[in-house]
Structure formats: structure tokens, C-alpha cells
C-alpha atoms as a PDB file:
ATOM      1  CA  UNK A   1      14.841   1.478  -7.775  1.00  0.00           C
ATOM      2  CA  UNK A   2      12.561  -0.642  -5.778  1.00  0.00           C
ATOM      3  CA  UNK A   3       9.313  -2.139  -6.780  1.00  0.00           C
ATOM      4  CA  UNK A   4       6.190  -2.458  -4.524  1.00  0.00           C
ATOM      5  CA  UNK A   5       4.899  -6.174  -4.509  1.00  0.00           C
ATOM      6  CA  UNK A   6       1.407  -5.765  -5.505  1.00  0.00           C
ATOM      7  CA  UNK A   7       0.644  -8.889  -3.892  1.00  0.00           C
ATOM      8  CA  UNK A   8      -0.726  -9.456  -0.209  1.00  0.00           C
ATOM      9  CA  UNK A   9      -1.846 -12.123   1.697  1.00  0.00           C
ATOM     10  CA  UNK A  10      -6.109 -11.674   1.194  1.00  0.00           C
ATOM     11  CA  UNK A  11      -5.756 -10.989  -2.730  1.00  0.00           C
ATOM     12  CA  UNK A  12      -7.682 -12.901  -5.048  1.00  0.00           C
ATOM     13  CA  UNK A  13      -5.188 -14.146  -8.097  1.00  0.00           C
ATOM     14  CA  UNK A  14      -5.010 -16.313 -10.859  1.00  0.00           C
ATOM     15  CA  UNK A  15      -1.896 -18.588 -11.199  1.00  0.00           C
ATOM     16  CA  UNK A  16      -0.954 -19.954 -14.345  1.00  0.00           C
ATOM     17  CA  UNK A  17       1.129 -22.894 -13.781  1.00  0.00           C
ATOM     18  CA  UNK A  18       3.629 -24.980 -16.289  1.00  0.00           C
ATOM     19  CA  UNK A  19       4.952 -28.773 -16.544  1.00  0.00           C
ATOM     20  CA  UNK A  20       2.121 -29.567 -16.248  1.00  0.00           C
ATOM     21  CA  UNK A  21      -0.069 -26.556 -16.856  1.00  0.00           C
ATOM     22  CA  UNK A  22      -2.623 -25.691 -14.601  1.00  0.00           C
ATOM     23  CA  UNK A  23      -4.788 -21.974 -14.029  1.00  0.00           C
ATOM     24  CA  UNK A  24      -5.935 -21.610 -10.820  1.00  0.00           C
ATOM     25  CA  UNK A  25      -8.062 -19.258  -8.796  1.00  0.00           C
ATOM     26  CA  UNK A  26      -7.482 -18.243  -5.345  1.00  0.00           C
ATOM     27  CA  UNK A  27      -6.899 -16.342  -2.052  1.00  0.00           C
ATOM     28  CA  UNK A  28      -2.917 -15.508  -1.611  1.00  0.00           C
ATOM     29  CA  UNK A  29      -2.246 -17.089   2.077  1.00  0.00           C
ATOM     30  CA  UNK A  30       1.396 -16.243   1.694  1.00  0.00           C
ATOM     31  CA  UNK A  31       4.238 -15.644  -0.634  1.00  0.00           C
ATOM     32  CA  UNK A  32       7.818 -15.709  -0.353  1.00  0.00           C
ATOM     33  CA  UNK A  33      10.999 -16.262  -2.650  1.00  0.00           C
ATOM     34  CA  UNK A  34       9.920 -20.103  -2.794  1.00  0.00           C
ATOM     35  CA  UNK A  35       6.503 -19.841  -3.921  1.00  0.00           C
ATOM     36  CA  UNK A  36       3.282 -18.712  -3.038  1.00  0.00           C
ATOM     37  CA  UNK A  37       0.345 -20.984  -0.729  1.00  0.00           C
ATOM     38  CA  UNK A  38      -3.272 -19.921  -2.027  1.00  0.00           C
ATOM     39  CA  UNK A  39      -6.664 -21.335  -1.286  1.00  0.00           C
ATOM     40  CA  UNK A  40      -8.357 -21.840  -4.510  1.00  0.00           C
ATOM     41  CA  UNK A  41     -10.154 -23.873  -7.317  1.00  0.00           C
ATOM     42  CA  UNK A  42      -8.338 -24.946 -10.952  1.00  0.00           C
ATOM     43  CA  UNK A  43     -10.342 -23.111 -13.415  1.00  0.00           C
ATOM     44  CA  UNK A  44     -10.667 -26.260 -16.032  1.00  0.00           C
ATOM     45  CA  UNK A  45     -13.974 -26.868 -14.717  1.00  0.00           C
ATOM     46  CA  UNK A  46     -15.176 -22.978 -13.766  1.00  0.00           C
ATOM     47  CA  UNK A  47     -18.842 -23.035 -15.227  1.00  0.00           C
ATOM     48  CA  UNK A  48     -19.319 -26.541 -13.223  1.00  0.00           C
ATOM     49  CA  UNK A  49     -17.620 -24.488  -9.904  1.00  0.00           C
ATOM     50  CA  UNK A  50     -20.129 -21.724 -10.163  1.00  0.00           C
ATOM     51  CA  UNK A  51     -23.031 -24.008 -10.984  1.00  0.00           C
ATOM     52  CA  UNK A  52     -22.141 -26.463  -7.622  1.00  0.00           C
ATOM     53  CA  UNK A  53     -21.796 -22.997  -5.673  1.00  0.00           C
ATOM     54  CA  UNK A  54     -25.257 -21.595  -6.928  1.00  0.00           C
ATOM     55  CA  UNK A  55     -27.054 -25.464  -6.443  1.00  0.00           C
ATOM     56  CA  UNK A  56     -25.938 -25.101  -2.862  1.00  0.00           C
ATOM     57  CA  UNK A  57     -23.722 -27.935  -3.611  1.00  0.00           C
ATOM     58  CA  UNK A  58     -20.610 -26.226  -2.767  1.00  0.00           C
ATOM     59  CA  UNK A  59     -19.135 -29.061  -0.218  1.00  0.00           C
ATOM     60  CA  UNK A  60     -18.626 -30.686  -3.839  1.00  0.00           C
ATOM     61  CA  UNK A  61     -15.880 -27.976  -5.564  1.00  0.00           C
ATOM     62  CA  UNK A  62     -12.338 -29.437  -5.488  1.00  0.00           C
ATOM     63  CA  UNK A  63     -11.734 -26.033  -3.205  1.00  0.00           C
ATOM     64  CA  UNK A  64      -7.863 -26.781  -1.371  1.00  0.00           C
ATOM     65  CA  UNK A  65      -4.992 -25.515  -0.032  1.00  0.00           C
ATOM     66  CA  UNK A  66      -1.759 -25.862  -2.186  1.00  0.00           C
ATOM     67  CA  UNK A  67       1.924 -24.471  -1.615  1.00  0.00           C
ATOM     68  CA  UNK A  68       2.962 -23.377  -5.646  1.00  0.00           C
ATOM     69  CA  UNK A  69       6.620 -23.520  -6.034  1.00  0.00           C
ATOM     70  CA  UNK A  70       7.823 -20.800  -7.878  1.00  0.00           C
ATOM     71  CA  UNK A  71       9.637 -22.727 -10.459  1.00  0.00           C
ATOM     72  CA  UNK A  72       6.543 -24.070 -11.290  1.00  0.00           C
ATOM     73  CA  UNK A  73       4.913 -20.715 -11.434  1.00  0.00           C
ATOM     74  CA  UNK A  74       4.789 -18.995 -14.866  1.00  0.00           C
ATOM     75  CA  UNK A  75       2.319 -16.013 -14.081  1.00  0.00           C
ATOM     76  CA  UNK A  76       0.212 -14.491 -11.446  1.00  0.00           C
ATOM     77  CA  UNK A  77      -2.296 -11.995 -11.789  1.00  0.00           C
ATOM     78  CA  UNK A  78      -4.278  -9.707  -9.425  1.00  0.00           C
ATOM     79  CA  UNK A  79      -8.074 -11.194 -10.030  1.00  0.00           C
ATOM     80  CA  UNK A  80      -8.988  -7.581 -10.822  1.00  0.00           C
ATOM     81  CA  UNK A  81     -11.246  -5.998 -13.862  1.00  0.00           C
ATOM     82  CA  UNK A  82      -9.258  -5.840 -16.873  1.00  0.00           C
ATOM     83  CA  UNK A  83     -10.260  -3.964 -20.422  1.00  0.00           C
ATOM     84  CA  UNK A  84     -14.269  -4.430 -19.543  1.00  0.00           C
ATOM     85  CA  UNK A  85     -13.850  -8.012 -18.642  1.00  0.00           C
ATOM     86  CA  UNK A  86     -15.284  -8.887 -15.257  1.00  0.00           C
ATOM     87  CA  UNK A  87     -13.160  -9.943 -12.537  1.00  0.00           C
ATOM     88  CA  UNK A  88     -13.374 -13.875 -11.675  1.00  0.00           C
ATOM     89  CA  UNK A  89     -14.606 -12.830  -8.191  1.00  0.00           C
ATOM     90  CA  UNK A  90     -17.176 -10.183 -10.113  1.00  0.00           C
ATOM     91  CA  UNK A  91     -18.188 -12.894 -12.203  1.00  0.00           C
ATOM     92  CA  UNK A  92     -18.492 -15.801  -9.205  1.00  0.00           C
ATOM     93  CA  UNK A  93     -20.645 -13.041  -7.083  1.00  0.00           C
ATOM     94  CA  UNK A  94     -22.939 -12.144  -9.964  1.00  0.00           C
ATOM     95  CA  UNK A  95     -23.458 -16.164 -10.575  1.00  0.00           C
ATOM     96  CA  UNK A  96     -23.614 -17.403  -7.305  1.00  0.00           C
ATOM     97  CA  UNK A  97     -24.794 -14.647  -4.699  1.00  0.00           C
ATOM     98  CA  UNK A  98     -21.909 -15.570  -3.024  1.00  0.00           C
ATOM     99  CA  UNK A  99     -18.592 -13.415  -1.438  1.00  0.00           C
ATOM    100  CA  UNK A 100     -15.839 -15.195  -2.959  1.00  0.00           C
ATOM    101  CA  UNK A 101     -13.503 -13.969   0.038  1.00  0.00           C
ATOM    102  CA  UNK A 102     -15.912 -16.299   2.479  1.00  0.00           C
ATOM    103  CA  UNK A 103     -16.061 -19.007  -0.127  1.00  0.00           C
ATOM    104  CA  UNK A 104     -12.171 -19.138  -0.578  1.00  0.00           C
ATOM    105  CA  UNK A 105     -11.784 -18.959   3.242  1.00  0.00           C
ATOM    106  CA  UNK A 106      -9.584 -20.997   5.233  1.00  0.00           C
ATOM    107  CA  UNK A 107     -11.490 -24.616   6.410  1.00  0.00           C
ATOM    108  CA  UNK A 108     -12.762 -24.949  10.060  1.00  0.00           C
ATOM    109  CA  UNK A 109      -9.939 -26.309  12.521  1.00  0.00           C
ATOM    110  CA  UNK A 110     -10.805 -29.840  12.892  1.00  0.00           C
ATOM    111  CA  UNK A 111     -11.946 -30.766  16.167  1.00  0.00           C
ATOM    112  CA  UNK A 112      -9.247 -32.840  18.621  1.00  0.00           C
ATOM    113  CA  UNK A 113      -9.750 -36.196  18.382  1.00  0.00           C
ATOM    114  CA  UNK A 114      -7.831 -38.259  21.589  1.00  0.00           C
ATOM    115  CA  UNK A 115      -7.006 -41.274  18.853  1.00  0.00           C
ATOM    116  CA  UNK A 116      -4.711 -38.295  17.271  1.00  0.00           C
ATOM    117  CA  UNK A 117      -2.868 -37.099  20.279  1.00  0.00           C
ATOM    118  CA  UNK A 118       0.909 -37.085  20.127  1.00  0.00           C
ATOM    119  CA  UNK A 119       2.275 -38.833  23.675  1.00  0.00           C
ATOM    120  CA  UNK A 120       4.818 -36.537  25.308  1.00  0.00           C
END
């Protein structure tokens, strides 16, 4: 019997992380046997996330882009309404006025600088 993956690159997740534990909240970029690379916040300081987002202080969240190795991984979740709780993304909408899928979107390219270029 084979099991769909419920997870796709676009989905909003939590990871719960051990050694040493960490919950964080993000957009999946990619997953594969090694681990999963998601865009996200930790969730330690979540009421001080949504209150940067809503002061139009955003440029101030600890918002990156990680590679999780899966032996570090002890659970992911869909970010998805569960027994009447709000979603995360619900709940950062409703506080900020904000889509979380453009907040947790990938950073502008930065813009070629010629002290950077590689010589052939």
C-alpha cells in the first residue's frame, strides 16, 4: 500500500525540531529523504512576530531560509484548522491584515554587484 505525501512545496507547516528543540513556522520550499528547506519564523517569540508584522515593522522578524535535516526533525504538521483552533496562517491574517503566503515568500534576488563576480 502506498501513502500520498500530504506535503508540497507552497504548504504552510509547523516543524517541531529536537536536540535542541525548536517549533517553527513556514512555507515548505522542498522536501526529500534528507530533510525538508522551509521559509519561516521560530514560534518562541509568535505574539512579538505578529505585533512587528501589524507595526509595519516586519523588516525586523528573524524571517529565513533553513535546510531541516530530517534527523533533526521530530514532527511536521500541515498549518491547517484543527478541533476549532485557528490555523497559524488564520491567526497571522486576522492579526496582521497580512497573506502569510506573501509574507513567507522567497527574498528579492540581490542585485549583481561587479566586486562579487567570479573570473572565468
Amino acid at each position: 500500500m502506498i501513502i500520498a505525501m500530504p506535503f508540497r512545496p507552497g504548504d504552510l507547516v509547523v516543524v517541531v525540531l529536537h536536540s535542541p528543540r525548536e517549533r517553527l513556522w513556514g512555507r515548505i520550499l522542498g522536501l526529500e529523504a534528507a530533510g525538508v528547506a522551509v521559509r519561516g519564523v521560530d514560534l518562541a517569540p509568535w505574539t512579538e512576530v505578529l505585533t512587528l508584522v501589524r507595526t509595519g515593522q516586519a523588516d525586523q522578524v528573524a524571517l529565513s531560509t533553513r535546510f531541516l535535516p530530517m534527523h533533526r526533525i521530530e514532527t511536521l504538521y500541515l498549518d491547517e484548522v484543527s478541533s476549532g483552533a485557528p490555523s497559524l496562517a488564520d491567526t497571522f491574517l486576522d492579526h496582521t491584515g497580512q497573506d502569510p503566503h506573501v509574507f513567507l515568500a522567497d527574498p528579492p534576488l540581490p542585485k549583481p554587484s561587479s566586486r562579487h563576480r567570479r573570473n572565468p
